[in-house]
Protein backbone atom coordinates (compact mmCIF):
# COMPACT_ATOMS: atom_id res chain seq x y z
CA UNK A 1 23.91 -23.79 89.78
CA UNK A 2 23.48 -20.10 89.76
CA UNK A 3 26.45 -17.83 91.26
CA UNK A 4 25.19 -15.45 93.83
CA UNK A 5 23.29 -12.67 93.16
CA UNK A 6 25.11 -9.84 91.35
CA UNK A 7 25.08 -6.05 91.90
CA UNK A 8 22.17 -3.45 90.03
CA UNK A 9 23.23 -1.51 87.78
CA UNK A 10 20.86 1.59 86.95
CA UNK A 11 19.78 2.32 83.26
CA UNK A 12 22.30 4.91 82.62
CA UNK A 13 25.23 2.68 83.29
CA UNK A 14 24.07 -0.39 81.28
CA UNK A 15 23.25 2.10 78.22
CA UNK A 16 26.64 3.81 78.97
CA UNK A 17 28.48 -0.11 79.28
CA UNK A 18 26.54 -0.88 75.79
CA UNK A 19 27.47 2.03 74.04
CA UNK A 20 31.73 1.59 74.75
CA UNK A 21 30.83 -1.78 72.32
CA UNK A 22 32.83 -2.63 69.10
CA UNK A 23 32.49 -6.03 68.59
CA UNK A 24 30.56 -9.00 70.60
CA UNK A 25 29.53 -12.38 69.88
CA UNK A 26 28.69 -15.80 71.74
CA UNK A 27 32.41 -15.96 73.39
CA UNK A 28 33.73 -11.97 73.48
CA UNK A 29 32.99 -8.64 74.23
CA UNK A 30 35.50 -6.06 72.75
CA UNK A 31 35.20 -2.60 74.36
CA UNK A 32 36.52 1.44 73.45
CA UNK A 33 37.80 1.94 77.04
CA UNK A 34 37.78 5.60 77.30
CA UNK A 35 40.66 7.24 79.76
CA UNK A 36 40.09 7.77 83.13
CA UNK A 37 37.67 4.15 83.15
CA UNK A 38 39.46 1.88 86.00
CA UNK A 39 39.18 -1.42 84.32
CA UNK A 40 38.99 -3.23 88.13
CA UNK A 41 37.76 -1.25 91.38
CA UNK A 42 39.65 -0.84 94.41
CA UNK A 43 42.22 1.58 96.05
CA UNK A 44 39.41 4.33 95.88
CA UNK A 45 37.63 3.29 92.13
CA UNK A 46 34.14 4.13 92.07
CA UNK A 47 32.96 2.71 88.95
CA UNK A 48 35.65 0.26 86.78
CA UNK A 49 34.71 -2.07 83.57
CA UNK A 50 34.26 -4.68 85.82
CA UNK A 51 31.79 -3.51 87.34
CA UNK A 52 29.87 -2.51 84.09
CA UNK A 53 30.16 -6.25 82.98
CA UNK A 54 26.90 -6.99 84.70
CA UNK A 55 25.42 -5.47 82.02
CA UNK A 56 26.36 -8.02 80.01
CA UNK A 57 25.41 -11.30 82.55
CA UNK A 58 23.59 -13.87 81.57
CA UNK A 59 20.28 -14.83 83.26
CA UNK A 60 21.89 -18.00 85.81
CA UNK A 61 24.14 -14.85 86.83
CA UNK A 62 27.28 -14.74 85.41
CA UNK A 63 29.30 -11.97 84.33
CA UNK A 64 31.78 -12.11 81.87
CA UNK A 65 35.41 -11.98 82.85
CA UNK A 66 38.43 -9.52 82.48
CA UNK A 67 41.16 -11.25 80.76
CA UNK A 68 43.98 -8.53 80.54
CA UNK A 69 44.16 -4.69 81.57
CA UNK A 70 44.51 -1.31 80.42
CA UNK A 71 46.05 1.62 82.89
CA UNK A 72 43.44 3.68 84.38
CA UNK A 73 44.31 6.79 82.22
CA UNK A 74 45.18 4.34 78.71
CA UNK A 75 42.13 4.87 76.27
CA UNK A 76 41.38 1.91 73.81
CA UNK A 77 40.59 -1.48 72.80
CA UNK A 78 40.33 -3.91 75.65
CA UNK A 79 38.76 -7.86 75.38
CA UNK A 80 36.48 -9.84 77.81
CA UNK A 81 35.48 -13.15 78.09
CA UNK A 82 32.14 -14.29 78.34
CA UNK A 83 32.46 -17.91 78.98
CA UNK A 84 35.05 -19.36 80.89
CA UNK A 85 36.56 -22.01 77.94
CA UNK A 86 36.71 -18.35 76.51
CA UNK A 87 38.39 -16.49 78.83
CA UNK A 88 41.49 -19.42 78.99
CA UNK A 89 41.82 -19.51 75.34
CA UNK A 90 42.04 -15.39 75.52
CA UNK A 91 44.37 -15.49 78.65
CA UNK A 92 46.56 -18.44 76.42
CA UNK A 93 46.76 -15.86 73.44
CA UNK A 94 48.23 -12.90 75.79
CA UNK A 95 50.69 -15.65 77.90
CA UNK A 96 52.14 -17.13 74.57
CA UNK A 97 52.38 -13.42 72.92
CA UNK A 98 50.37 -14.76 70.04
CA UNK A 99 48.48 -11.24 70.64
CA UNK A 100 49.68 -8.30 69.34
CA UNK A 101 48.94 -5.04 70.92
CA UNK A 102 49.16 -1.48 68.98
CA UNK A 103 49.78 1.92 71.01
CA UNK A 104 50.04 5.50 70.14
CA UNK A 105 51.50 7.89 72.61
CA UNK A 106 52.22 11.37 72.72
CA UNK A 107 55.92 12.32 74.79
CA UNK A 108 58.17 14.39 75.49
CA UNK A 109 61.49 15.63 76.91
CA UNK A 110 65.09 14.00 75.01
CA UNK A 111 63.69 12.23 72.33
CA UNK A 112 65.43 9.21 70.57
CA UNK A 113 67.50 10.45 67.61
CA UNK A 114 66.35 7.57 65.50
CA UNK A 115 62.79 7.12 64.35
CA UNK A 116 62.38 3.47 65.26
CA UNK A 117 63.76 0.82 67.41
CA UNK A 118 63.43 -1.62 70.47
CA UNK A 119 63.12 -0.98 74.22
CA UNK A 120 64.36 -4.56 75.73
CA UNK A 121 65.39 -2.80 79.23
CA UNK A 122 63.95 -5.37 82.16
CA UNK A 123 62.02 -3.58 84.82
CA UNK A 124 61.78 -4.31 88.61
CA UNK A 125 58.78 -2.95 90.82
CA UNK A 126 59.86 -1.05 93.46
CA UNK A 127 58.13 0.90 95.99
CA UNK A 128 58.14 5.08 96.50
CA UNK A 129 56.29 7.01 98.44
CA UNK A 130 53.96 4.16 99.58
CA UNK A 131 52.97 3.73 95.32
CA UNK A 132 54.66 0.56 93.47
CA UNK A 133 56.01 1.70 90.39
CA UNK A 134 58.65 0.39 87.85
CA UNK A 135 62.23 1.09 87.02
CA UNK A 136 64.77 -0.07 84.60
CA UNK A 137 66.86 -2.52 85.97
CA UNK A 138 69.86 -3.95 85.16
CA UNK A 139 69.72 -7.11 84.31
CA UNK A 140 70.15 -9.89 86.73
CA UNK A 141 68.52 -7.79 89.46
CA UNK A 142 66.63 -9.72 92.23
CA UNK A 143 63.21 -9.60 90.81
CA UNK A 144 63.40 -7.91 87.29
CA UNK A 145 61.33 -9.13 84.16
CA UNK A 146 62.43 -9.01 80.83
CA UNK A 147 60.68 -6.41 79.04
CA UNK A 148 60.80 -5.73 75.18
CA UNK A 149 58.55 -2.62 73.48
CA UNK A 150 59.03 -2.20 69.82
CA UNK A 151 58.89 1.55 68.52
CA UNK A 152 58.82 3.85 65.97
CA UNK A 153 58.45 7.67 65.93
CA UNK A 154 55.47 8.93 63.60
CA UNK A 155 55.82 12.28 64.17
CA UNK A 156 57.99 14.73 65.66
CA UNK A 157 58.50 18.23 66.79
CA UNK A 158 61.00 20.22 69.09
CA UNK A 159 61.01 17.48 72.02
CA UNK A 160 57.55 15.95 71.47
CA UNK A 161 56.57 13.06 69.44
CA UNK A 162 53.86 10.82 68.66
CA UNK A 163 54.81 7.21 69.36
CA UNK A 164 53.80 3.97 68.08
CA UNK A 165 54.50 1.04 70.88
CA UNK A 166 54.10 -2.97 70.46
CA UNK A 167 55.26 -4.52 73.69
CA UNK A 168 56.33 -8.24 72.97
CA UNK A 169 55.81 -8.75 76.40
CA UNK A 170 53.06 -7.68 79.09
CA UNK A 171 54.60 -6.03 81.85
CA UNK A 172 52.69 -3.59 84.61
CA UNK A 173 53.33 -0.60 83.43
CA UNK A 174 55.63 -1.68 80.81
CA UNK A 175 55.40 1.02 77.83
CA UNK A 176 55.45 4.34 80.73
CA UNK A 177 58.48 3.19 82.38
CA UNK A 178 60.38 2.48 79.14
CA UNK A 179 59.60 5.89 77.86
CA UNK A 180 60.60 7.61 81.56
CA UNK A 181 63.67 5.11 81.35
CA UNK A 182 64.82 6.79 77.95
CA UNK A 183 64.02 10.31 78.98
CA UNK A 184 60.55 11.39 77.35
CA UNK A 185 57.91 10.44 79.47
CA UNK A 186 54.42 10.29 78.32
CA UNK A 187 52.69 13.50 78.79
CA UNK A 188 50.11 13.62 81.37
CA UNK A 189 51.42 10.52 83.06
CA UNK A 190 51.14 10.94 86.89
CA UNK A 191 53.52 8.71 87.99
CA UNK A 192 56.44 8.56 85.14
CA UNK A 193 56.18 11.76 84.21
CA UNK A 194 54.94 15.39 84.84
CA UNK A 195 51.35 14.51 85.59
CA UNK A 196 48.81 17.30 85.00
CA UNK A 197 51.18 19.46 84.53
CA UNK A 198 52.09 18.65 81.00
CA UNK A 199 48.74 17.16 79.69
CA UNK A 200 44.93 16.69 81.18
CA UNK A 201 44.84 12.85 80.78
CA UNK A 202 47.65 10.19 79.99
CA UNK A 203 48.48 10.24 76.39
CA UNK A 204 48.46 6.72 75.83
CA UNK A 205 45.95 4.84 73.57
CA UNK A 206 45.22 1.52 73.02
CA UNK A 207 44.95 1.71 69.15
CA UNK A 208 44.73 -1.90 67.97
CA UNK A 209 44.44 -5.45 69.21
CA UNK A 210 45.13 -8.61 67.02
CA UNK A 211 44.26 -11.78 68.35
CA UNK A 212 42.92 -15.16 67.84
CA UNK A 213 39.32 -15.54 68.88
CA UNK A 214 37.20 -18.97 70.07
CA UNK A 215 34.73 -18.92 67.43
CA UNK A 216 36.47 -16.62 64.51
CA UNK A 217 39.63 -17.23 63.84
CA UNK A 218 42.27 -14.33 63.96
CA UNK A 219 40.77 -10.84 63.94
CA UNK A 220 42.18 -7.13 64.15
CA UNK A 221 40.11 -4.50 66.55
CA UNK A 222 41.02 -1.11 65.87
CA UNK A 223 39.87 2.50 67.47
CA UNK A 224 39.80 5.71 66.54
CA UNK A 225 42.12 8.04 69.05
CA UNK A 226 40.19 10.03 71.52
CA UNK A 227 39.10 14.00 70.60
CA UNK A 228 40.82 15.34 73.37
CA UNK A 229 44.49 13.13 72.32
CA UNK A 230 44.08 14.50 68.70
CA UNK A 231 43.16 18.03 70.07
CA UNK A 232 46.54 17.64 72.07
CA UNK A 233 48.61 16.41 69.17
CA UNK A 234 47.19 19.12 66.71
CA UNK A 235 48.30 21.89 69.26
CA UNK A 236 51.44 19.93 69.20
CA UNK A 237 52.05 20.15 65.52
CA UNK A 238 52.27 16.60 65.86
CA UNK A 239 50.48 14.34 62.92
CA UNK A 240 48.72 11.05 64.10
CA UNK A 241 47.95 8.12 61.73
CA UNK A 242 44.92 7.83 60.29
């Protein structure tokens, strides 16, 4: 049975949806989400990955399917499902933290003294200002998560560094409030931290996902950081990995 008709999309967006392609095969599509790409619409979104994913139906109609998120202003690698036996064995990896997710992010303000550590603060949504954010809680809290964030500081200088983040678990927003919580928000982040005042875009990147896949066994997807984040750490004197 075919699903109901989906959307057009012109020329210029299926060429632009092809073209953020690193990897694809029977089951997945791995994207390079650039910043500033909504991965779902609403709340004002004019264009998200979701809706670019028509690009990719297949001729009875459907569409593959979003099986985890990145922030709006997050660049990096994010996986879709295009079946729906694949999209529960991809949505079973992230639940059971079998996958393990790589960031880079560029911060500032009073930076850790050591270079590497964990965040295991829990967090609790809370609403300000009519926008749900979250805060570190203490634990116990009606409604706090556990959340855990492995770090480790690659570079460094005055009271900015370059980040790398693996988050054992998957929490909204889970990485930004940590860094807020410790007192070196990530720059450019509108709602943790200074906004556009300290940076044009968020300065978070989705550098690497490792994950079991249907059809191939365990594989590591990797991307390159953005120009404009290594233009920002290069004014920074900050070094990023290569």
């Amino acid at each position: 049975m075919r699903n109901r008709p989906l959307p057009d999309i012109s020329l210029e967006d299926r060429a632009y949806a092809q073209g953020l392609v690193i990897y694809e095969d029977s089951q997945v599509i791995v994207f390079d989400k650039p910043s500033g790409l909504a991965v779902q619409g609403g709340g004002g979104v004019s264009q998200s990955l979701d809706d670019l994913l028509v690009a990719f139906a297949k001729s009875n109609g459907k569409k593959p399917r979003l099986v985890h998120r990145l922030d709006r202003g997050t660049s990096g690698v994010i996986i879709v499902a295009r079946t729906k036996p694949a999209a529960a064995f991809l949505s079973d990896e992230f639940a059971s933290r079998r996958a393990s997710k790589t960031y880079l992010a560029i911060a500032s303000g009073r930076l850790p003294e050591s270079d590497a550590g964990v965040f295991d603060q829990p967090l609790v949504k809370v609403e300000e200002g009519g926008r749900p954010r979250m805060l570190i809680a203490k634990a116990g809290r009606k409604g706090c998560q556990d959340a855990v964030t492995r770090w480790r500081i690659l570079s460094r200088q005055n009271d900015h560094a370059v980040f790398e983040l693996k988050p054992e678990t998957g929490r909204t927003h889970q990485i930004r409030a940590h860094l807020m919580g410790v007192g070196c928000p990530i720059m450019g982040d509108h709602l943790y931290g200074s906004g556009a005042r300290s940076a044009d875009r968020l300065m978070l990147h989705a550098r690497s996902l490792e994950i079991a896949l249907p059809d191939q066994g365990r594989q590591t997807f990797r991307v390159p950081v953005p120009t404009a984040f290594a233009e920002w750490a290069a004014q920074l004197g900050l070094q990023l990995p290569e």
